[in-house]
C-alpha atoms as a PDB file:
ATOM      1  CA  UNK A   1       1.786 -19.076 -24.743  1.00  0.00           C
ATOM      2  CA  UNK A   2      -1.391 -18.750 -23.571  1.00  0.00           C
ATOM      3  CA  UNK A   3      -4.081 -16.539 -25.184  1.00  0.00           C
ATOM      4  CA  UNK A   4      -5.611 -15.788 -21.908  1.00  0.00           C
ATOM      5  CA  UNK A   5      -3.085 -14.003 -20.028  1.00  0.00           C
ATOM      6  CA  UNK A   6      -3.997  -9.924 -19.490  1.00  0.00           C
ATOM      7  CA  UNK A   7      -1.113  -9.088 -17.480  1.00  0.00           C
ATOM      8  CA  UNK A   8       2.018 -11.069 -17.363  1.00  0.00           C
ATOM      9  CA  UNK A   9       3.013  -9.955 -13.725  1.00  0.00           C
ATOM     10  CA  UNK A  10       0.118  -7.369 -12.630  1.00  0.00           C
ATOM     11  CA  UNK A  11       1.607  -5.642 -10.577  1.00  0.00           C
ATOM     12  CA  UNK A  12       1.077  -2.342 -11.878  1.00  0.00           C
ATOM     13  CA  UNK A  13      -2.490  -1.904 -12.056  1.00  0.00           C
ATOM     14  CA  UNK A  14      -5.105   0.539 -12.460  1.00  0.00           C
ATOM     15  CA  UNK A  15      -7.781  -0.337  -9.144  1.00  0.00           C
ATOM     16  CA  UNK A  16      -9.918   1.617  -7.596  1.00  0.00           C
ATOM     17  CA  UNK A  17      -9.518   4.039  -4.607  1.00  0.00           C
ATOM     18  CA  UNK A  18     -11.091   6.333  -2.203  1.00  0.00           C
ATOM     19  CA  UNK A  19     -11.567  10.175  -3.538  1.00  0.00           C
ATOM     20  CA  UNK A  20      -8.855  12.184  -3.348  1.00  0.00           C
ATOM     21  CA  UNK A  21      -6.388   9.552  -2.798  1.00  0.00           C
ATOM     22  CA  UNK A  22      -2.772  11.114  -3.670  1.00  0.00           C
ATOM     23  CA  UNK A  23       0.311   9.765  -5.548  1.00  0.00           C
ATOM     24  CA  UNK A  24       2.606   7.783  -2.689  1.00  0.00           C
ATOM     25  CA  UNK A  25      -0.605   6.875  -0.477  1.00  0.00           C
ATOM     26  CA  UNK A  26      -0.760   2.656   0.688  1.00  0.00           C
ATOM     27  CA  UNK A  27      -4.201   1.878  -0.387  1.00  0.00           C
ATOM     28  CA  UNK A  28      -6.142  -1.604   0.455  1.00  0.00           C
ATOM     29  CA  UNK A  29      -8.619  -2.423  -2.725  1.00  0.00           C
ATOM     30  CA  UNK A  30     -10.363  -5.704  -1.357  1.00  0.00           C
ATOM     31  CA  UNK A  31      -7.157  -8.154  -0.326  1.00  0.00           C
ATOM     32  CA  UNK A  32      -4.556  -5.920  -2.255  1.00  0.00           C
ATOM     33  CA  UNK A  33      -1.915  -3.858  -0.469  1.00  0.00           C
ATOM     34  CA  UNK A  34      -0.624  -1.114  -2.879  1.00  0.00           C
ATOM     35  CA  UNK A  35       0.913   2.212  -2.991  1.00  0.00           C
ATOM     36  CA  UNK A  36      -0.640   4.639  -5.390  1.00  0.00           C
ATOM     37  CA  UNK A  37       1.553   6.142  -7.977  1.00  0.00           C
ATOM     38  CA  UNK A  38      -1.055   8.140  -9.491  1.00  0.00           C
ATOM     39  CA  UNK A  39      -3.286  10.912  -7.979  1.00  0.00           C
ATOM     40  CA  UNK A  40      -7.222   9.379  -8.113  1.00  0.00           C
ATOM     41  CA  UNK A  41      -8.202  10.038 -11.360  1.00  0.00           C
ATOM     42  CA  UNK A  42      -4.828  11.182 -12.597  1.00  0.00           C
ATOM     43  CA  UNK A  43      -2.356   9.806 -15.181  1.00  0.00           C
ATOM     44  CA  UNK A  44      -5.225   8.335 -17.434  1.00  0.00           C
ATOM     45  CA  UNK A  45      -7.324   6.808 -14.826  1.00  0.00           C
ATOM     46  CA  UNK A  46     -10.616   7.315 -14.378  1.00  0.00           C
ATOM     47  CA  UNK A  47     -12.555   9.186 -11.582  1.00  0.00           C
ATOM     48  CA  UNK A  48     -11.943   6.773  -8.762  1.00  0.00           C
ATOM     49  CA  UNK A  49      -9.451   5.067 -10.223  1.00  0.00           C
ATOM     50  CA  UNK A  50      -5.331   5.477  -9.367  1.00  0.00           C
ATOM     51  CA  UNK A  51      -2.154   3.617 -10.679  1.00  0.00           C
ATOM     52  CA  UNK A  52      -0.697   1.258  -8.216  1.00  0.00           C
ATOM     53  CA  UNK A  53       2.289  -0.735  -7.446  1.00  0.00           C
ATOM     54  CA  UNK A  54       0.832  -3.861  -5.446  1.00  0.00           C
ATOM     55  CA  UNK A  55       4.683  -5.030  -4.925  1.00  0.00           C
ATOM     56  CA  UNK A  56       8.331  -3.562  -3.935  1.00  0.00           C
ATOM     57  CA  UNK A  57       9.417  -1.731  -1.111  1.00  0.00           C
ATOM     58  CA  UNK A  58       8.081   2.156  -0.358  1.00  0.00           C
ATOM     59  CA  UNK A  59       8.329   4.723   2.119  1.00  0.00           C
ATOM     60  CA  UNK A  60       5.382   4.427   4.315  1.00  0.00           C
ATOM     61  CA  UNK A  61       4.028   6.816   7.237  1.00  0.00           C
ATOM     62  CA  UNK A  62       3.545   4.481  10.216  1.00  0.00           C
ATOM     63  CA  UNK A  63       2.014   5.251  13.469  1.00  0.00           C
ATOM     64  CA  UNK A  64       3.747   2.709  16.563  1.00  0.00           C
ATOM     65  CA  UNK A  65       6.602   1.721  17.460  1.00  0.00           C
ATOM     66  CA  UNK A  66       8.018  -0.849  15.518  1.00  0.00           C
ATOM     67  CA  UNK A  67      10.338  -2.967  17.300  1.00  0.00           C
ATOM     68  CA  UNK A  68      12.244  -5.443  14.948  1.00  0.00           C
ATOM     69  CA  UNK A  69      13.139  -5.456  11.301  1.00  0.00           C
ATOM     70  CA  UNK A  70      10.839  -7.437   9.407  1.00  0.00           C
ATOM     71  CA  UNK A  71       7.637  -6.621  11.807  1.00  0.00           C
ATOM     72  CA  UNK A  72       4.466  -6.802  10.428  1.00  0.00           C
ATOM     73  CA  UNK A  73       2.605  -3.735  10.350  1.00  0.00           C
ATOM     74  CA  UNK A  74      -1.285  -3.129   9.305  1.00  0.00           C
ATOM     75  CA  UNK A  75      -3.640  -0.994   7.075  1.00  0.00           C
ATOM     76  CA  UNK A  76      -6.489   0.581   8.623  1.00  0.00           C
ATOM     77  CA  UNK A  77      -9.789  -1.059   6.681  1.00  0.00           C
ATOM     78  CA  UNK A  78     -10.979   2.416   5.808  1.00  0.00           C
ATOM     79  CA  UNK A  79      -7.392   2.959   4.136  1.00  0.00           C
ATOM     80  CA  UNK A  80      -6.807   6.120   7.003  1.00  0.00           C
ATOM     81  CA  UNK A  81      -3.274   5.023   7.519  1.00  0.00           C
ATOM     82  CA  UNK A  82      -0.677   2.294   8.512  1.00  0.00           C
ATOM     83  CA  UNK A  83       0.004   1.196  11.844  1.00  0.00           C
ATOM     84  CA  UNK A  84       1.117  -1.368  14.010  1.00  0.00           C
ATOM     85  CA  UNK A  85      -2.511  -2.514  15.386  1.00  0.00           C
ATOM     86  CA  UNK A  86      -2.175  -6.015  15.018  1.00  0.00           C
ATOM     87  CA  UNK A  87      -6.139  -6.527  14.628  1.00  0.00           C
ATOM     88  CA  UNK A  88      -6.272  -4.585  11.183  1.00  0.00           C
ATOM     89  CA  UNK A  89      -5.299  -6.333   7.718  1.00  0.00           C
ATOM     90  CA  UNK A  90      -1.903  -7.015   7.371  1.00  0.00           C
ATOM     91  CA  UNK A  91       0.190  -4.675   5.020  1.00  0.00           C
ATOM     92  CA  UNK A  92       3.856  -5.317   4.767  1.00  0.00           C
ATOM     93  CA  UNK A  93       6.647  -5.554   6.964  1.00  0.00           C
ATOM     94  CA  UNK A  94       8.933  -2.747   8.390  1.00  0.00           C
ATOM     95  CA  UNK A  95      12.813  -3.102   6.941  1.00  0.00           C
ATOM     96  CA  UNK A  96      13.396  -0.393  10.174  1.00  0.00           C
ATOM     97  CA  UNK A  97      12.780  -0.013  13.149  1.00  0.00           C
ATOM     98  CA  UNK A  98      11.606   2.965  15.266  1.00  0.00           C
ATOM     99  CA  UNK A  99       9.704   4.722  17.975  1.00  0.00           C
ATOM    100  CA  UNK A 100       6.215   5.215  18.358  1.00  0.00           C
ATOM    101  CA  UNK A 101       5.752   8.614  16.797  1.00  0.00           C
ATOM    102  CA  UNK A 102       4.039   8.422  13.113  1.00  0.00           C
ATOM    103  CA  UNK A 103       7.062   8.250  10.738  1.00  0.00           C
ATOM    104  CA  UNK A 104       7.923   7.016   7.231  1.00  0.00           C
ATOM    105  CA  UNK A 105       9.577   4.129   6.902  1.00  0.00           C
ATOM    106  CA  UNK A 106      10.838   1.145   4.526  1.00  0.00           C
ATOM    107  CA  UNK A 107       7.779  -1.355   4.522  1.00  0.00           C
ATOM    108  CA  UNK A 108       8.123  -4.064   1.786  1.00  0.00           C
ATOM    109  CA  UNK A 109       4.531  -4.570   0.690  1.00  0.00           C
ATOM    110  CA  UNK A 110       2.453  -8.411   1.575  1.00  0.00           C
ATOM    111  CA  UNK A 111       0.315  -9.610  -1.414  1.00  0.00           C
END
C-alpha cells in the first residue's frame, strides 16, 4: 500500500464555499460538482469551509425544462443555482424529467 494516499476515495471532502452556503446546496469549487452536507462553517469546518459529497445522486432545484432522462444540466459559475443553460459548467444529469418551472429533481452528480 502506498504511503502517499490521503483519501482512499475522496469523495467526502471538506472544500471551500461561498458564505452562507447551507446543508443540501450543489456547490462548484474549481472543476468539482458537489452537494454540501454541512452548513459553511458547520460540522467542524472552518469559516468558509462545508462538507461535501462530490458523488451520488441528490435532490437538486433546477430551473428549465428538462426533456429526457439522463439530460445534462449546468451550474451557474457563481454557484446561484442549477439549470439547463447549456453554456454554464456541466453538473450532472437529470434521472427525471419535467417542465420548465424551478423544481427539485434526481440529478446524479458529473466529476
Amino acid at each position: 500500500m502506498s504511503t502517499k494516499d490521503v483519501f482512499n476515495e475522496g469523495n467526502n471532502l471538506s472544500l471551500p464555499v461561498p458564505t452562507n452556503t447551507k446543508s443540501g446546496s450543489p456547490v462548484r469549487v474549481g472543476g468539482l460538482n458537489a452537494i454540501a452536507q454541512t452548513d459553511e462553517g458547520a460540522g467542524g469546518n472552518p469559516a468558509g469551509s462545508a462538507s461535501c459529497q462530490l458523488k451520488g445522486v441528490h435532490l437538486v432545484s433546477v430551473t428549465g425544462a428538462v426533456a429526457n432522462v439522463g439530460d445534462p444540466v449546468y451550474i451557474d459559475p457563481a454557484n446561484n443555482g442549477v439549470n439547463v443553460t447549456n453554456t454554464n459548467p456541466v453538473f450532472g444529469h437529470a434521472l427525471e424529467t419535467k417542465t420548465a418551472a424551478a423544481a427539485e429533481i434526481r440529478v446524479r452528480l458529473t466529476n
